[in-house]
C-alpha atoms as a PDB file:
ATOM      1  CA  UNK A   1       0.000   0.000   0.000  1.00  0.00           C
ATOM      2  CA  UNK A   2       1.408   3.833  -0.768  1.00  0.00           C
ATOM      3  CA  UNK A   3       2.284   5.884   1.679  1.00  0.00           C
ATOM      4  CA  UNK A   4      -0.460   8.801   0.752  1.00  0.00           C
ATOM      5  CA  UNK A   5      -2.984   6.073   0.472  1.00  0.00           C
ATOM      6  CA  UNK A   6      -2.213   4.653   4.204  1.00  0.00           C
ATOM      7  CA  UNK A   7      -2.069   8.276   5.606  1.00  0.00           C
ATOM      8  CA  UNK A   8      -5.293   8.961   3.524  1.00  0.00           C
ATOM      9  CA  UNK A   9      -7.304   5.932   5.745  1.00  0.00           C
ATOM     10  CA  UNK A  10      -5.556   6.772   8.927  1.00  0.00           C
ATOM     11  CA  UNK A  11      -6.998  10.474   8.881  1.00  0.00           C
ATOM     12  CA  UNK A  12     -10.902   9.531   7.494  1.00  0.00           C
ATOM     13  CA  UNK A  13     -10.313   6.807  10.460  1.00  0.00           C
ATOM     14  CA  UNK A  14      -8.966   9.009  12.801  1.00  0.00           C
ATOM     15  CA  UNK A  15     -10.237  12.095  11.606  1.00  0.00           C
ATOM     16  CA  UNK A  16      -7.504  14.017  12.532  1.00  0.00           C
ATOM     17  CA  UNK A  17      -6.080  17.159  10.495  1.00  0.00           C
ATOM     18  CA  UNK A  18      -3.670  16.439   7.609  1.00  0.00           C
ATOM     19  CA  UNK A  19      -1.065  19.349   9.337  1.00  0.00           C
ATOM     20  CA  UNK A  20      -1.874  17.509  12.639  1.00  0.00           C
ATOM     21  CA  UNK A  21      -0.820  14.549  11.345  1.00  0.00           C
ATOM     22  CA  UNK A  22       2.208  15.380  10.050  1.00  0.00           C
ATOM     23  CA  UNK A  23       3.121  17.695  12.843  1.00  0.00           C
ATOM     24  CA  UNK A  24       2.356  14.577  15.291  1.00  0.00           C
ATOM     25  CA  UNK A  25       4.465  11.831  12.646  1.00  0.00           C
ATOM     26  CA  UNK A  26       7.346  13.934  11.691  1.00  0.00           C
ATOM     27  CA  UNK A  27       6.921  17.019  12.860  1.00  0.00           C
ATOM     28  CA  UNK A  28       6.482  18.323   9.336  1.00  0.00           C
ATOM     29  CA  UNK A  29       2.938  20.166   8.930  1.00  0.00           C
ATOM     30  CA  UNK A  30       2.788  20.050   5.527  1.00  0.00           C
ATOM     31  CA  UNK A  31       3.981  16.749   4.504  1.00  0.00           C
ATOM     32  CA  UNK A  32       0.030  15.263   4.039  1.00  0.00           C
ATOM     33  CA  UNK A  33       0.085  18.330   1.293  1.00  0.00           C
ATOM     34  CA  UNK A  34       3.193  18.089  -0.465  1.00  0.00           C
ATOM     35  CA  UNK A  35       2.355  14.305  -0.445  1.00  0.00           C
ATOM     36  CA  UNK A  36      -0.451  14.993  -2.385  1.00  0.00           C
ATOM     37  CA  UNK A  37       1.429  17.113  -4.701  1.00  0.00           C
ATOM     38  CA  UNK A  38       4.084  14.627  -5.649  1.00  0.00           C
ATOM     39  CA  UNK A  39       6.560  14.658  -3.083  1.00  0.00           C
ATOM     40  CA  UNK A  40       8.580  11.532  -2.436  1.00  0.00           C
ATOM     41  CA  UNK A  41       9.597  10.912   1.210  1.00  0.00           C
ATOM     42  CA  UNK A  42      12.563   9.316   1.644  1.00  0.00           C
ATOM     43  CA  UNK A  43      12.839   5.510   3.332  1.00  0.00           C
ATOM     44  CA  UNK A  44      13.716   6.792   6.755  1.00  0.00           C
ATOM     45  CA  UNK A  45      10.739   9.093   6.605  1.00  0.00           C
ATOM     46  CA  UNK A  46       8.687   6.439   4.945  1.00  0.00           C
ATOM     47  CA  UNK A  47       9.447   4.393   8.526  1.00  0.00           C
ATOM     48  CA  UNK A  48       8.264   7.078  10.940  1.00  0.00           C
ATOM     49  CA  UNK A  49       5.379   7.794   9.134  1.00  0.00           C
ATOM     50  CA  UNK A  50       4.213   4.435   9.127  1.00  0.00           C
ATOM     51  CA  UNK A  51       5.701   3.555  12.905  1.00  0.00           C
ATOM     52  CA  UNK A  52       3.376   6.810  13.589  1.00  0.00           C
ATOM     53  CA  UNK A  53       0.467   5.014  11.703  1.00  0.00           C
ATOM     54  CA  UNK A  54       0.714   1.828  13.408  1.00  0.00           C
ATOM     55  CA  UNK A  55       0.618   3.425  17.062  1.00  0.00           C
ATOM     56  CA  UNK A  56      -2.441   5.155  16.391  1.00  0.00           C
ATOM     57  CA  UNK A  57      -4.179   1.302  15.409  1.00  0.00           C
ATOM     58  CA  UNK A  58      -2.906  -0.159  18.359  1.00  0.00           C
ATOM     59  CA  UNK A  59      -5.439  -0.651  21.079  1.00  0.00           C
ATOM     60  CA  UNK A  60      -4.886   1.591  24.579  1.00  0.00           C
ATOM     61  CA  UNK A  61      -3.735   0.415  28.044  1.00  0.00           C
ATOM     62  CA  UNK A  62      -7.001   0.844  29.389  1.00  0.00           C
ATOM     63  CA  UNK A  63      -8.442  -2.407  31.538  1.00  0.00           C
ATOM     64  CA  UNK A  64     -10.877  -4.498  30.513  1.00  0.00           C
ATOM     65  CA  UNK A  65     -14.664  -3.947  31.669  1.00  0.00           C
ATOM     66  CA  UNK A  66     -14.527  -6.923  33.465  1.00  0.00           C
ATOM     67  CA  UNK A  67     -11.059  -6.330  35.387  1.00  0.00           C
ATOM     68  CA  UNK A  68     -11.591  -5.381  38.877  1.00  0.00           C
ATOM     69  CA  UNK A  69     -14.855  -7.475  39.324  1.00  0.00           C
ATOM     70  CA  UNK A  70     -15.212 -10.357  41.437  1.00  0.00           C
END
């Protein structure tokens, strides 16, 4: 899968700002918009964007409704 195209699901899922995003990933508020515009991140880039990606699908620390009961 492309990088735009993963970033592209991650904010309609998320629904969080394209400068956010890139602020938050690589601290870089306009890389969702040069993306779109052609740009070509390089590999190490490529990695914390999608490192950033795959923290924001992993499930929370928070317990389990049914910890603490019993």
């Amino acid at each position: 899968m492309s990088l735009l195209y993963a970033i592209e699901i991650c904010l309609r899922r998320t629904k969080v700002p394209p400068s956010r995003f890139g602020r938050n990933a690589v601290k870089d508020p306009r890389l969702v918009h040069d993306l779109r515009l052609g740009r070509q991140p390089g590999a190490a880039m490529e990695r914390r964007v999608r490192a950033y990606i795959a923290s924001l699908a992993e499930p929370t620390d928070a317990p389990a409704a049914s910890e603490g009961r019993g």
